[in-house]
C-alpha atoms as a PDB file:
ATOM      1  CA  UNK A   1     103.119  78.849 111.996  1.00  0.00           C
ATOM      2  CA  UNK A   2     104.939  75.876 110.274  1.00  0.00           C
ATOM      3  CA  UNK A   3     105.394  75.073 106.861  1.00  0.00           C
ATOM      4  CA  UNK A   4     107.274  77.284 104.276  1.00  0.00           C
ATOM      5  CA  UNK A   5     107.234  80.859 104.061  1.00  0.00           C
ATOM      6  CA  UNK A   6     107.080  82.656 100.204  1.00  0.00           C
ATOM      7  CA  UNK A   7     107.121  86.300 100.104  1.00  0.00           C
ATOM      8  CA  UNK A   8     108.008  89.144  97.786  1.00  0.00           C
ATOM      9  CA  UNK A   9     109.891  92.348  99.215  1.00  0.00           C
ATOM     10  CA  UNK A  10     109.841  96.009  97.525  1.00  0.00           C
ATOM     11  CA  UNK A  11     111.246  98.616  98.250  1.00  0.00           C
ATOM     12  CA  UNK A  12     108.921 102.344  98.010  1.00  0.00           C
ATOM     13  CA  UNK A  13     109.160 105.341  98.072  1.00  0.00           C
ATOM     14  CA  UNK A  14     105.251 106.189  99.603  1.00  0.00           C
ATOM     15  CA  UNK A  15     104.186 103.647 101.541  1.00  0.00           C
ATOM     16  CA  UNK A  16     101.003 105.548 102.397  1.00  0.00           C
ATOM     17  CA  UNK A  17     100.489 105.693  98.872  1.00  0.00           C
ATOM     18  CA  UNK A  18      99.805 101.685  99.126  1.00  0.00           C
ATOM     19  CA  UNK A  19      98.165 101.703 102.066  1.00  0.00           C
ATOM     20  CA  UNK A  20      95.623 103.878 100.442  1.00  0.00           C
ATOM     21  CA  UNK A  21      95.449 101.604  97.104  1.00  0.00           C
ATOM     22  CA  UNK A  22      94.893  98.174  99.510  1.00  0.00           C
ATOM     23  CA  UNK A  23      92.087 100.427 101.116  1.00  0.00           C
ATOM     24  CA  UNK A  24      90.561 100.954  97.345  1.00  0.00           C
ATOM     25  CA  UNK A  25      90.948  97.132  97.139  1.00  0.00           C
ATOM     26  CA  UNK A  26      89.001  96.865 100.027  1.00  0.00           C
ATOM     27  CA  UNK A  27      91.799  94.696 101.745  1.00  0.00           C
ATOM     28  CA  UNK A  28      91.317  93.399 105.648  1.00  0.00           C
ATOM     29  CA  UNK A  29      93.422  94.982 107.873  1.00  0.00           C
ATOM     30  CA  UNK A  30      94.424  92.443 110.423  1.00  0.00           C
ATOM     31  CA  UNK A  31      97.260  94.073 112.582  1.00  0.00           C
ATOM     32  CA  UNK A  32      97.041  98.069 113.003  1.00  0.00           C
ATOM     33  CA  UNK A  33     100.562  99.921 112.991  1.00  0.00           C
ATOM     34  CA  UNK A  34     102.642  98.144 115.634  1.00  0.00           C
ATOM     35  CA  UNK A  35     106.319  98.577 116.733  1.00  0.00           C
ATOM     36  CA  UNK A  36     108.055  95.300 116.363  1.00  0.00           C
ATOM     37  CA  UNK A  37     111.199  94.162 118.062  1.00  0.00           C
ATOM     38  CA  UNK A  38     113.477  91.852 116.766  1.00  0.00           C
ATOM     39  CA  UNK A  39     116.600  89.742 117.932  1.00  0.00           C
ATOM     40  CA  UNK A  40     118.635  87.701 115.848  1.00  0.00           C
ATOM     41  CA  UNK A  41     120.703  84.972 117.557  1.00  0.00           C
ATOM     42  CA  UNK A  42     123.417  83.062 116.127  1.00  0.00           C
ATOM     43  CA  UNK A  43     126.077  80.654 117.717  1.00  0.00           C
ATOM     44  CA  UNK A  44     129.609  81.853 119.225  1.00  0.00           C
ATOM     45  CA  UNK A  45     130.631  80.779 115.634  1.00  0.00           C
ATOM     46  CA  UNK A  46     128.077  82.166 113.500  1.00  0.00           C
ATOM     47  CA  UNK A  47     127.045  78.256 112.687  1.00  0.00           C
ATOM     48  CA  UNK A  48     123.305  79.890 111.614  1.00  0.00           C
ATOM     49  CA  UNK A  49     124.263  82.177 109.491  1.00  0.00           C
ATOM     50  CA  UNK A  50     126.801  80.369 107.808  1.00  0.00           C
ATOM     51  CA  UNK A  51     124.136  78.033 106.760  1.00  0.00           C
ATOM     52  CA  UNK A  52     121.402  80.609 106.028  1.00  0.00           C
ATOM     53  CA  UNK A  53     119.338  79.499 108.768  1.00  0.00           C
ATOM     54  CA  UNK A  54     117.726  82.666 110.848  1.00  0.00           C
ATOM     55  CA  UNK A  55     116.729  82.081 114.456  1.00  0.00           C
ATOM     56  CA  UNK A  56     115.105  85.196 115.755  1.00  0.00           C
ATOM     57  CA  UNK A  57     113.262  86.591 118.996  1.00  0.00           C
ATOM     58  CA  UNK A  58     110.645  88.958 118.233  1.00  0.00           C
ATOM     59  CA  UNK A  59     108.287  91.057 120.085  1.00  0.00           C
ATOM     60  CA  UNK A  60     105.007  92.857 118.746  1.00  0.00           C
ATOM     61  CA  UNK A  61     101.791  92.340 120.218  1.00  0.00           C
ATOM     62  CA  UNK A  62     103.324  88.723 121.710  1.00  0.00           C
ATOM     63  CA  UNK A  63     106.445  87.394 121.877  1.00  0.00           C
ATOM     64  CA  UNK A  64     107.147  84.846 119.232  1.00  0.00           C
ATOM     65  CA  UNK A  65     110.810  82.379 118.170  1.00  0.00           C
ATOM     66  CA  UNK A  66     111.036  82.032 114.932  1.00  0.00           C
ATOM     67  CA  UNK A  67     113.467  79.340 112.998  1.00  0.00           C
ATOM     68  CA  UNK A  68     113.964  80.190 109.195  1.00  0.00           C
ATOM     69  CA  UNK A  69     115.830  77.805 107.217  1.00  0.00           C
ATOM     70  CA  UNK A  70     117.914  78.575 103.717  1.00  0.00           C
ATOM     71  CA  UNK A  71     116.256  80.706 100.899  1.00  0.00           C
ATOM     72  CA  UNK A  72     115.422  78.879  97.319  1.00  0.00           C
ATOM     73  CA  UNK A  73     114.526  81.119  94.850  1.00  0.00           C
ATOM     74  CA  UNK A  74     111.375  79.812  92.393  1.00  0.00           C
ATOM     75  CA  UNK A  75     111.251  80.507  88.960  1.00  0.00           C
ATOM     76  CA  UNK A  76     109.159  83.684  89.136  1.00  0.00           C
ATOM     77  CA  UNK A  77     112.249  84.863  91.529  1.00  0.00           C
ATOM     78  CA  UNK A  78     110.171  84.661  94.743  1.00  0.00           C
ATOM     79  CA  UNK A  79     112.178  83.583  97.382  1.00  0.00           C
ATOM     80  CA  UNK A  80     110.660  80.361  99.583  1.00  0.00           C
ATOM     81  CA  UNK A  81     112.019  79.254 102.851  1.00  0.00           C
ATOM     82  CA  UNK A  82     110.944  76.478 105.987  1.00  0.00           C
ATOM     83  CA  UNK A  83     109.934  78.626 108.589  1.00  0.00           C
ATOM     84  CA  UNK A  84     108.720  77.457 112.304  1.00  0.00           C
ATOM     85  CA  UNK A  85     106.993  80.486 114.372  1.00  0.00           C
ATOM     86  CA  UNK A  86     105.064  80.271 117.442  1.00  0.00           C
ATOM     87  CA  UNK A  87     104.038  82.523 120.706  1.00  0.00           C
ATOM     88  CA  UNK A  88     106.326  82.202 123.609  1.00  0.00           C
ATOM     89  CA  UNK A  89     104.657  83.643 127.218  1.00  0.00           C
ATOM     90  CA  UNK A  90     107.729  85.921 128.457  1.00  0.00           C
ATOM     91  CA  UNK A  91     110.276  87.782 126.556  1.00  0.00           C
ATOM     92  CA  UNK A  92     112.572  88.453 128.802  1.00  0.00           C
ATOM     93  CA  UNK A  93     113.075  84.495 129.701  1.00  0.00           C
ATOM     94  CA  UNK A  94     112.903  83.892 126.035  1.00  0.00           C
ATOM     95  CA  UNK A  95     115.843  86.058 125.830  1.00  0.00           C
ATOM     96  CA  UNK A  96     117.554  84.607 129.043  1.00  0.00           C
ATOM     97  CA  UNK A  97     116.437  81.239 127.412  1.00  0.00           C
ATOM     98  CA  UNK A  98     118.666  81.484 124.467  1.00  0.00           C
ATOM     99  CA  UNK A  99     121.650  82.557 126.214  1.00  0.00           C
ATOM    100  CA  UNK A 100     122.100  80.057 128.320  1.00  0.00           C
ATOM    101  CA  UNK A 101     121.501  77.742 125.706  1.00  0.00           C
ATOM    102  CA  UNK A 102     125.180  79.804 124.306  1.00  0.00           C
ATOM    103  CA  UNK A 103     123.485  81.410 121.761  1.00  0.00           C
ATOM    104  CA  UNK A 104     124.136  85.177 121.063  1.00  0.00           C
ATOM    105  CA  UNK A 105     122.753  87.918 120.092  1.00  0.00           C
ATOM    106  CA  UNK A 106     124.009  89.137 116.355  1.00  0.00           C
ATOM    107  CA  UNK A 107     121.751  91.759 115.654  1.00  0.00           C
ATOM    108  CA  UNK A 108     118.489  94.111 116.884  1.00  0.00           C
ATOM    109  CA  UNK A 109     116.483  95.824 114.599  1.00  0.00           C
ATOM    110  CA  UNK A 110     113.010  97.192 114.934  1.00  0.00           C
ATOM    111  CA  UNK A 111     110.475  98.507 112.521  1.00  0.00           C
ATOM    112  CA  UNK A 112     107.107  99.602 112.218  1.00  0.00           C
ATOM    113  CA  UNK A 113     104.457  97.206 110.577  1.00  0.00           C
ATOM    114  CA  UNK A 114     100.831  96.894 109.645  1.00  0.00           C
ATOM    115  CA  UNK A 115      99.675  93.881 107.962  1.00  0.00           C
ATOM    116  CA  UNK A 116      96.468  93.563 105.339  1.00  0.00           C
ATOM    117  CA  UNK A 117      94.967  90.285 103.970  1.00  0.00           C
ATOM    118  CA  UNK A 118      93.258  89.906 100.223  1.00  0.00           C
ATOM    119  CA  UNK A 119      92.555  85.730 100.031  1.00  0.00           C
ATOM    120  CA  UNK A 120      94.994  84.003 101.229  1.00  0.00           C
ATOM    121  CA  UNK A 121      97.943  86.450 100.905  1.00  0.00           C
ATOM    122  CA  UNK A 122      99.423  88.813 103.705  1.00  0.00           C
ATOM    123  CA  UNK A 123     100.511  92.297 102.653  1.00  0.00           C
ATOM    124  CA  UNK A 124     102.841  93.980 105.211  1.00  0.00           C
ATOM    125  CA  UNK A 125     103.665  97.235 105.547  1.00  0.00           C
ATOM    126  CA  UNK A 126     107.088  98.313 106.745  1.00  0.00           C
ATOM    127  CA  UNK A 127     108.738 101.214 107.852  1.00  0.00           C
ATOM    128  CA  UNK A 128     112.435 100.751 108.695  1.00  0.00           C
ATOM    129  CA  UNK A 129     115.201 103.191 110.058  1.00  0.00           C
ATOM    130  CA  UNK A 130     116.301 103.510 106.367  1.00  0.00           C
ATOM    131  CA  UNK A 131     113.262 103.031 104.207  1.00  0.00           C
ATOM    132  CA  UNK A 132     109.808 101.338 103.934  1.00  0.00           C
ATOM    133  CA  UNK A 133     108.844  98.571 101.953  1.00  0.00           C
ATOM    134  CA  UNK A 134     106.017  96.322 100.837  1.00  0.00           C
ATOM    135  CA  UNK A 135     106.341  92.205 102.064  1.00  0.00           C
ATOM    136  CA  UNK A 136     103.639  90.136 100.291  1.00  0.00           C
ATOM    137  CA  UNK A 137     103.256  86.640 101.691  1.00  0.00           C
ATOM    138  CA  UNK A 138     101.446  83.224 100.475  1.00  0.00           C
ATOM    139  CA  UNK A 139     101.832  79.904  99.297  1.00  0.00           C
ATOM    140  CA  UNK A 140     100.444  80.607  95.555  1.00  0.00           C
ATOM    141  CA  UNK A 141     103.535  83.007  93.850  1.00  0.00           C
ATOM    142  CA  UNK A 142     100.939  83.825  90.754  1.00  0.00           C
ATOM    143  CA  UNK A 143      98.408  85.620  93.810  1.00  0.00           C
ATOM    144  CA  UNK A 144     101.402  87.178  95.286  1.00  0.00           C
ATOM    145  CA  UNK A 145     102.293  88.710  91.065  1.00  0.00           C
ATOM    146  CA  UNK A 146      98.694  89.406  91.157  1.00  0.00           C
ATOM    147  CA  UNK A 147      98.329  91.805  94.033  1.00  0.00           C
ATOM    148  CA  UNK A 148     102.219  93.295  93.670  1.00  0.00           C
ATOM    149  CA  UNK A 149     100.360  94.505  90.168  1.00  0.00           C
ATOM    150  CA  UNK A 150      97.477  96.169  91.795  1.00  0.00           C
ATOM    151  CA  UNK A 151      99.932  97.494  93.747  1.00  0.00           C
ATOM    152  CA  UNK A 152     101.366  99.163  90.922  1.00  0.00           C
ATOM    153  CA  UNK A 153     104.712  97.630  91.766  1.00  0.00           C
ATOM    154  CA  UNK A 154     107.361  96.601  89.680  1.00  0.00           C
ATOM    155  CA  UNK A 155     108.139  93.045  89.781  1.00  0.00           C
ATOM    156  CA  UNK A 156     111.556  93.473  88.687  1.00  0.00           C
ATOM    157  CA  UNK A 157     112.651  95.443  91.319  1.00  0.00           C
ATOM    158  CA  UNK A 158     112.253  92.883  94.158  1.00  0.00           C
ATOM    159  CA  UNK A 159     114.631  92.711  96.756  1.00  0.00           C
ATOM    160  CA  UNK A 160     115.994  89.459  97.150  1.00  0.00           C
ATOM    161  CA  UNK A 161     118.118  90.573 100.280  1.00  0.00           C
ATOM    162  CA  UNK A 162     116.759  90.329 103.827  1.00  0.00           C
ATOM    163  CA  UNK A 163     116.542  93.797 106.245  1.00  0.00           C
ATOM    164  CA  UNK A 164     119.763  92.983 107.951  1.00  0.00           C
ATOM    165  CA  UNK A 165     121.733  91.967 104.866  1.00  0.00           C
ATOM    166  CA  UNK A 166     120.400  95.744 103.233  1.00  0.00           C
ATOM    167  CA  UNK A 167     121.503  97.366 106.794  1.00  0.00           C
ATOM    168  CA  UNK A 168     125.047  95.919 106.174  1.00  0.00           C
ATOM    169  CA  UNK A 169     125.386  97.410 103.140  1.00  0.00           C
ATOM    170  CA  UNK A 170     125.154 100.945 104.526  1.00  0.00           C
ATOM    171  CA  UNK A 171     127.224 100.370 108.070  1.00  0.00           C
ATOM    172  CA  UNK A 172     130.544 101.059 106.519  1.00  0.00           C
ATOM    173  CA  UNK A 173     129.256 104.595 104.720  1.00  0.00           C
ATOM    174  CA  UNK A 174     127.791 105.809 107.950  1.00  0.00           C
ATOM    175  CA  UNK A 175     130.107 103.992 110.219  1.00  0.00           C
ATOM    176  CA  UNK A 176     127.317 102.484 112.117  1.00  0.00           C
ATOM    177  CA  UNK A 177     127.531  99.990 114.903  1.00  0.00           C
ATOM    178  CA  UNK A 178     126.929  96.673 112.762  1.00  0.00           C
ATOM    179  CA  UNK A 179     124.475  94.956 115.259  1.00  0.00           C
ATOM    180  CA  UNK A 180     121.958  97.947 116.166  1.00  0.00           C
ATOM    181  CA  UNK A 181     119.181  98.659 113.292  1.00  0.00           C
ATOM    182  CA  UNK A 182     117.570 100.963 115.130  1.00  0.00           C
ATOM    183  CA  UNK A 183     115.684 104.143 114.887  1.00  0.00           C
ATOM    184  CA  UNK A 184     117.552 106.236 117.717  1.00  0.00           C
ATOM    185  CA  UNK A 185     121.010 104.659 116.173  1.00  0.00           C
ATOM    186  CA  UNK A 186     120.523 106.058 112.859  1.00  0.00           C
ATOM    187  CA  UNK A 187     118.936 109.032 113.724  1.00  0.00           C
ATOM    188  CA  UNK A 188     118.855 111.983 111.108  1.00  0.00           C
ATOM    189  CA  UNK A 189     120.943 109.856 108.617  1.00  0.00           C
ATOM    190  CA  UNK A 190     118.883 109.845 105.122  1.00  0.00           C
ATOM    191  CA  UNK A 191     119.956 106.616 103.751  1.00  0.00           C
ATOM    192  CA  UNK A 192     119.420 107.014  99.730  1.00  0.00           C
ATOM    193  CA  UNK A 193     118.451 103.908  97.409  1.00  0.00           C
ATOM    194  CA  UNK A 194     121.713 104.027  96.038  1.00  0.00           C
ATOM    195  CA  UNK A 195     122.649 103.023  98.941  1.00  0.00           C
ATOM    196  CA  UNK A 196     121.173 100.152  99.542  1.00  0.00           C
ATOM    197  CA  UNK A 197     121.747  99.551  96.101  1.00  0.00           C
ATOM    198  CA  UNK A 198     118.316  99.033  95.580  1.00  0.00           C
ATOM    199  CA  UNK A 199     115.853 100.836  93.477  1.00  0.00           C
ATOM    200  CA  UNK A 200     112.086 101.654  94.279  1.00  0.00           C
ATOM    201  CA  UNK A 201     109.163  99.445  92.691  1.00  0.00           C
ATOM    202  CA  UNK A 202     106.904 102.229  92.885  1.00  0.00           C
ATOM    203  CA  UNK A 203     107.687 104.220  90.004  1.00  0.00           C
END
């Protein structure tokens, strides 16, 4: 995929709940529950992230690099970003790829997802070590407003942040190890909204 990605996150308390309304909305389900693997890789100087540029290494159903450039936030407070994805053969060398190239990696987080589609707009359904939330993804912002509604989600409550800025907000707390968002790292640890200083659009 190429060309600019525009998405609304929420964070929710039920995600089944949702997944039950999209099914009363009779949306398509395109990608059944799958585990998802990410990497994040940044430069021996963090020269990505100090730009807000993302390169990632994720693995699903195929193994895919991903480029994301900085966030802009529109006027409805939807954030839009350039984004270049597309399906690399072998993980492993992906991974072996990047490294020799010198770049390292920053962070691993996984998460559970399953995706719907109503028109032209992707709902995703995620369930992270500390919470689950709602992504809804298109190019027209007022179809994205329109289906958050018949979500019964509150637009105010977006999240603006991305999963591993919300995970750093939490290491300190539960002195986690700052690179690993992962299920078996956090464990038993119920991480509240409060802190991820966040508040649920499901209400």
């Amino acid at each position: 995929m190429n060309g600019q990605e525009t998405e609304a996150k929420f964070f929710v308390r039920n995600l089944k709940k949702i997944e039950l309304r999209l099914l009363e909305l009779n949306a398509h389900l395109i990608q059944p529950r799958v585990h998802e693997i990410n990497f994040r890789y940044d430069t021996p100087h963090n020269e990505l992230r100090n730009k807000s540029r993302v390169l990632r290494l994720r693995k699903d159903t195929e193994a895919r690099f991903t480029y994301k450039g900085p966030s802009e936030v529109t006027e409805d407070g939807v954030l839009t970003r350039r984004e270049i994805e597309f399906v690399v053969g072998d993980f492993e060398s992906a991974r072996q790829f990047l490294e020799e190239l010198g770049f390292k990696p920053i962070v691993f987080y996984e998460k559970f997802r399953t995706t719907f589609e109503m028109g032209d707009v992707h709902i995703m359904l995620d369930e992270l070590p500390y919470g689950e939330f709602v992504e809804i993804e298109g190019e027209d912002t007022r179809a994205i407003q329109q289906i958050a509604a018949l979500l019964g989600l509150d637009w105010k409550e977006m999240v603006k942040a991305g999963y591993h800025a919300l995970f750093e907000r939490i290491n300190n707390k539960y002195n986690l190890e700052a690179g690993n968002l992962s299920f078996k790292a956090l464990g038993s640890i119920h991480v509240s909204a409060d802190d991820l200083k966040i508040n649920p659009a499901d209400q």
